[in-house]
PDB file of N, CA and C in Angstrom:
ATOM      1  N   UNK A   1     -20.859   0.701  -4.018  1.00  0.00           N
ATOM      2  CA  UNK A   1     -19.790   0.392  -4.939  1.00  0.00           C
ATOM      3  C   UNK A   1     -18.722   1.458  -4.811  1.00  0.00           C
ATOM      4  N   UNK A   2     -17.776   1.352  -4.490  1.00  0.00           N
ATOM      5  CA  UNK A   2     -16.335   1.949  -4.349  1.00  0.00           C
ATOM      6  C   UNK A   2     -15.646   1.837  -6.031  1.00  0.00           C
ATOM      7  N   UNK A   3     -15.355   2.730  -6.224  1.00  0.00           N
ATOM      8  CA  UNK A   3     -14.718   3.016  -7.832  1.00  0.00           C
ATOM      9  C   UNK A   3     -13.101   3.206  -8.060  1.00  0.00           C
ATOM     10  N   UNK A   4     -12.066   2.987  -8.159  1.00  0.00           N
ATOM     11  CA  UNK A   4     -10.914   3.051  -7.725  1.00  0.00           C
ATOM     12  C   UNK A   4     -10.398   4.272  -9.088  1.00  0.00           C
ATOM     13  N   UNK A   5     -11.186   4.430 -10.081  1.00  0.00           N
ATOM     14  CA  UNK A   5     -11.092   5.309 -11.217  1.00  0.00           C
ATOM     15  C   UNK A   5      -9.946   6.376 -11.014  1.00  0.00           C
ATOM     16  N   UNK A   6     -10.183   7.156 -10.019  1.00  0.00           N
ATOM     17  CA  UNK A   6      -9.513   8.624 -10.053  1.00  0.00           C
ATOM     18  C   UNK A   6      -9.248   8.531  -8.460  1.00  0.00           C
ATOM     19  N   UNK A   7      -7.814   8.198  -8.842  1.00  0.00           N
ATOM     20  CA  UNK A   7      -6.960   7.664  -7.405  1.00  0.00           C
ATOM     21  C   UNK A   7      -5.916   8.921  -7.034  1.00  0.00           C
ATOM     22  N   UNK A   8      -6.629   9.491  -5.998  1.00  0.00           N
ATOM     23  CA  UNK A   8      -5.071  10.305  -5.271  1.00  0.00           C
ATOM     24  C   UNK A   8      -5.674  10.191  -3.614  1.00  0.00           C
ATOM     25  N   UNK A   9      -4.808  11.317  -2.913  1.00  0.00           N
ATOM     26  CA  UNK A   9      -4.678  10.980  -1.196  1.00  0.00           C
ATOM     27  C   UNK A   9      -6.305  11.680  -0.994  1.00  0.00           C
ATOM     28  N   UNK A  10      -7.279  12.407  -1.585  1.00  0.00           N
ATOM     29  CA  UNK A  10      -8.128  12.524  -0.904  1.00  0.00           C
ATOM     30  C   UNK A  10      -9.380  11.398  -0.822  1.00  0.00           C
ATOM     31  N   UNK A  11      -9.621  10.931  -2.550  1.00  0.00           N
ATOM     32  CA  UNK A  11     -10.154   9.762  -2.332  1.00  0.00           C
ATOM     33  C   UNK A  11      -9.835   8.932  -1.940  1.00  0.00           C
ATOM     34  N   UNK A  12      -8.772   8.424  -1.805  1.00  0.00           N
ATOM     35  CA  UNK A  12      -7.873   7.217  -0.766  1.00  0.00           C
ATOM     36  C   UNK A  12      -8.309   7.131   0.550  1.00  0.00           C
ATOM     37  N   UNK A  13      -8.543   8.341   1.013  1.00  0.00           N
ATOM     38  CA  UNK A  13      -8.774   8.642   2.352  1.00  0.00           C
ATOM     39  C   UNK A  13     -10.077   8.355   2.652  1.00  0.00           C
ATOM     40  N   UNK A  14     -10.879   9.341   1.511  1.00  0.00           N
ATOM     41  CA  UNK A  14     -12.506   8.736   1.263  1.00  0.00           C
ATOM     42  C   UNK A  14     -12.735   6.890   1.532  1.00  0.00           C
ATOM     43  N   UNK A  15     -12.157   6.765   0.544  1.00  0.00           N
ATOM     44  CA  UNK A  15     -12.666   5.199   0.255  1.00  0.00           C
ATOM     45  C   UNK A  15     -12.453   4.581   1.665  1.00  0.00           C
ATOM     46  N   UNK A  16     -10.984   4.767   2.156  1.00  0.00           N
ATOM     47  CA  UNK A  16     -10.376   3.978   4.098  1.00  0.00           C
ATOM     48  C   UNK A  16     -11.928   4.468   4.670  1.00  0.00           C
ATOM     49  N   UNK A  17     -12.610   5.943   4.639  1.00  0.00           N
ATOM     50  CA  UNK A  17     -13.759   6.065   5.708  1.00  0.00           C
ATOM     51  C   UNK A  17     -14.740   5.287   5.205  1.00  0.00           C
ATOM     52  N   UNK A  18     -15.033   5.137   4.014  1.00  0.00           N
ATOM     53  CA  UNK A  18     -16.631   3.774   3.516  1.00  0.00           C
ATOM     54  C   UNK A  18     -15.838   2.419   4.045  1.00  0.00           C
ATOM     55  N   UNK A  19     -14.796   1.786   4.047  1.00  0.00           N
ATOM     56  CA  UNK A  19     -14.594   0.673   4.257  1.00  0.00           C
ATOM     57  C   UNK A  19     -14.865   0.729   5.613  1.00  0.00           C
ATOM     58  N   UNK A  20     -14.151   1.508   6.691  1.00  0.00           N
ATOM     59  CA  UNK A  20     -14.358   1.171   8.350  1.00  0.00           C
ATOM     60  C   UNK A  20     -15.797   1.349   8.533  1.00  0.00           C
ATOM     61  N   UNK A  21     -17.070   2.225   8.001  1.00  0.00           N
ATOM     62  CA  UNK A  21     -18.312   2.386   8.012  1.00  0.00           C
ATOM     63  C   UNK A  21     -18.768   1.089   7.680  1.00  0.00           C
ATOM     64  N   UNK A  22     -18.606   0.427   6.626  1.00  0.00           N
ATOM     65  CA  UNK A  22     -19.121  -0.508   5.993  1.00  0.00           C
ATOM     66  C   UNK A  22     -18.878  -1.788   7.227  1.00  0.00           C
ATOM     67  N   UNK A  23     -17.264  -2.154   7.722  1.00  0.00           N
ATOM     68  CA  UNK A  23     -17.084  -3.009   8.264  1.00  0.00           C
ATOM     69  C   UNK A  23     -18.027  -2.930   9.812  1.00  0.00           C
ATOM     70  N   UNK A  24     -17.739  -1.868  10.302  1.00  0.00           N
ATOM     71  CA  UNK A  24     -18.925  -0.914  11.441  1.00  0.00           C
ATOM     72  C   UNK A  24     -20.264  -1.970  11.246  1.00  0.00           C
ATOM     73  N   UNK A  25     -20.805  -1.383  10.301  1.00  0.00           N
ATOM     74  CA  UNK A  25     -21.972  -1.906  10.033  1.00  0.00           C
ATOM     75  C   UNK A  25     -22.584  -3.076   8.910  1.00  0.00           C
ATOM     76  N   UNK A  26     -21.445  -4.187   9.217  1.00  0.00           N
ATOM     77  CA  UNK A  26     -21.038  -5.068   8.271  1.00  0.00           C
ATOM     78  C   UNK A  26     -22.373  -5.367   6.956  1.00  0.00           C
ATOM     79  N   UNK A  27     -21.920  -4.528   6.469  1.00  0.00           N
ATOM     80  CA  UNK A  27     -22.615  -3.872   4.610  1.00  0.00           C
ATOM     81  C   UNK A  27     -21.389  -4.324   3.950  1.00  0.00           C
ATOM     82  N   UNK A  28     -21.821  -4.941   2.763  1.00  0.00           N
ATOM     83  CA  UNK A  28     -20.892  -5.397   1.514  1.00  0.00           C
ATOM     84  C   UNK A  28     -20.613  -4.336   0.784  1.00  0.00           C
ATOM     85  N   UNK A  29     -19.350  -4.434   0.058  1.00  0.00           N
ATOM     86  CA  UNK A  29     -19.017  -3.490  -0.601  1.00  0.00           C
ATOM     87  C   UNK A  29     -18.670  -4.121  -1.720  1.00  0.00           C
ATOM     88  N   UNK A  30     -18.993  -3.273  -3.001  1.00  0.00           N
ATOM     89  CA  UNK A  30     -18.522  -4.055  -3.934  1.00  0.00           C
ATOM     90  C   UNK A  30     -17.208  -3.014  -4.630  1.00  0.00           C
ATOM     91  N   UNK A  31     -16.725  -3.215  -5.161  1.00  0.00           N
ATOM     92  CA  UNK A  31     -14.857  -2.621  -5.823  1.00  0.00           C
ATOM     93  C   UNK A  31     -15.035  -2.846  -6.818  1.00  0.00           C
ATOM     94  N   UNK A  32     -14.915  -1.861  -7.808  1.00  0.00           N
ATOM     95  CA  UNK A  32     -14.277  -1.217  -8.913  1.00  0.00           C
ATOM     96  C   UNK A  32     -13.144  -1.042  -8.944  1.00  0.00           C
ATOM     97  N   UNK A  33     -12.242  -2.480  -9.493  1.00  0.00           N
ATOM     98  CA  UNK A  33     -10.181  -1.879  -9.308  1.00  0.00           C
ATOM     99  C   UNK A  33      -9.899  -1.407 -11.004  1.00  0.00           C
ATOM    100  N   UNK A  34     -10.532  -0.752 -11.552  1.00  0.00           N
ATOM    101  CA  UNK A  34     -10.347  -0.229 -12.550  1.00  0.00           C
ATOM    102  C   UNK A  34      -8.475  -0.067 -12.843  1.00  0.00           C
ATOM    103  N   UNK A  35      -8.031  -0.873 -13.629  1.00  0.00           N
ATOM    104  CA  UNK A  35      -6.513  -0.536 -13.891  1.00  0.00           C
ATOM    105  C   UNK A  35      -5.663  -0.724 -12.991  1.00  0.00           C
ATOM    106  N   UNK A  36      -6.247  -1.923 -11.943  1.00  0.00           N
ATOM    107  CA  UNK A  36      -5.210  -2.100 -11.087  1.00  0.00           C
ATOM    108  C   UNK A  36      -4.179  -2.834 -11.957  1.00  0.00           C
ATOM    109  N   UNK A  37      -3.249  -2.971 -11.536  1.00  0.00           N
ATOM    110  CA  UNK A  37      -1.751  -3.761 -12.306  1.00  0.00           C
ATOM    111  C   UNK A  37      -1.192  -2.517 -12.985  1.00  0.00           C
ATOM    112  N   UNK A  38      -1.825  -1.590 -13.103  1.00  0.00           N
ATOM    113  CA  UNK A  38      -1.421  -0.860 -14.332  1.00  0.00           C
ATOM    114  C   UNK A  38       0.063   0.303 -14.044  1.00  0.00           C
ATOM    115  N   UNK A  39      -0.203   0.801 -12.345  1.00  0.00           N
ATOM    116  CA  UNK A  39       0.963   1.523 -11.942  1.00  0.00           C
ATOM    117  C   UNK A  39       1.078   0.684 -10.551  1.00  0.00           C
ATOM    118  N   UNK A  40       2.077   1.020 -10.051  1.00  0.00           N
ATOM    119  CA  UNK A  40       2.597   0.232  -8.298  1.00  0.00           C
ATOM    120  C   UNK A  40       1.548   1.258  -7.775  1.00  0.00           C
ATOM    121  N   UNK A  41       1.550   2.328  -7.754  1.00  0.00           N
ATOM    122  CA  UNK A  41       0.379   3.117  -6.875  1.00  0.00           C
ATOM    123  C   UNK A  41      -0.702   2.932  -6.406  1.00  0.00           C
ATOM    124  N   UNK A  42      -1.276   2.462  -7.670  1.00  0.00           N
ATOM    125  CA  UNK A  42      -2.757   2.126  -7.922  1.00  0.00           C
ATOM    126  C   UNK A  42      -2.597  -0.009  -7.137  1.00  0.00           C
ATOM    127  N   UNK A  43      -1.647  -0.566  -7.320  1.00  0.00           N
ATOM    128  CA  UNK A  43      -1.182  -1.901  -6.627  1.00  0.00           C
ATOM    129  C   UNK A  43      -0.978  -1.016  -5.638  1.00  0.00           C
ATOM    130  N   UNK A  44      -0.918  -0.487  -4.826  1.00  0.00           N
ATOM    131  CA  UNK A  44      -0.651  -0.531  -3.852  1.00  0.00           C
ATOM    132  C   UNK A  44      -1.441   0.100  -2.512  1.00  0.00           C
ATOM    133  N   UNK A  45      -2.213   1.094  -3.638  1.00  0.00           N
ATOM    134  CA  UNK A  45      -3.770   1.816  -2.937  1.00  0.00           C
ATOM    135  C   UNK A  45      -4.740   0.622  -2.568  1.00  0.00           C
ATOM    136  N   UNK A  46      -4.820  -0.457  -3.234  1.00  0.00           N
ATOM    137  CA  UNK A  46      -5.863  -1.389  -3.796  1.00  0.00           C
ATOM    138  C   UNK A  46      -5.508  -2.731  -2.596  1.00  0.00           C
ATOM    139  N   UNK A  47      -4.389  -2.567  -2.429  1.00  0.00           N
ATOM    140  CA  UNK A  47      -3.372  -3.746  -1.311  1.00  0.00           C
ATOM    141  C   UNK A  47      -4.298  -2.959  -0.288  1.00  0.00           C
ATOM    142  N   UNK A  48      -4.203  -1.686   0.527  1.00  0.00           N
ATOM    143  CA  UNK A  48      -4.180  -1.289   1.708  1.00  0.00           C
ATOM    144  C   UNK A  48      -5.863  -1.262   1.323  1.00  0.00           C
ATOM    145  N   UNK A  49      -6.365  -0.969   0.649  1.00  0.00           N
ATOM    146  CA  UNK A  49      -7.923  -1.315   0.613  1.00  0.00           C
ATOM    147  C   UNK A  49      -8.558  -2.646   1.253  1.00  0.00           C
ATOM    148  N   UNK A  50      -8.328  -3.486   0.421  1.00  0.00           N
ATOM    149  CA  UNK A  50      -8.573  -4.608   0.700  1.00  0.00           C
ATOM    150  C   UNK A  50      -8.316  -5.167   1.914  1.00  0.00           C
TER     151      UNK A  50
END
């Protein structure tokens, strides 16, 4: 489970390395978009996630 809670450039970066691992070794991931809509940032961390 990926948590989107406490969003800046290092977990951002974190989360991009579990997604290419995950896709690597096609494992489901499940997302926590905690407060997406809430700033464009957080829309827009959550865009390049996905």
């Amino acid at each position: 489970m990926i948590s989107i809670g406490t969003l800046n450039n290092n977990t951002v970066d974190a989360m991009k390395q579990v997604y290419g691992y995950r896709k690597q070794k096609e494992i489901h991931v499940v997302v926590d978009a905690a407060e997406v809509g809430a700033t464009k940032y957080r829309n827009e961390k959550i865009a390049e996630l996905l």
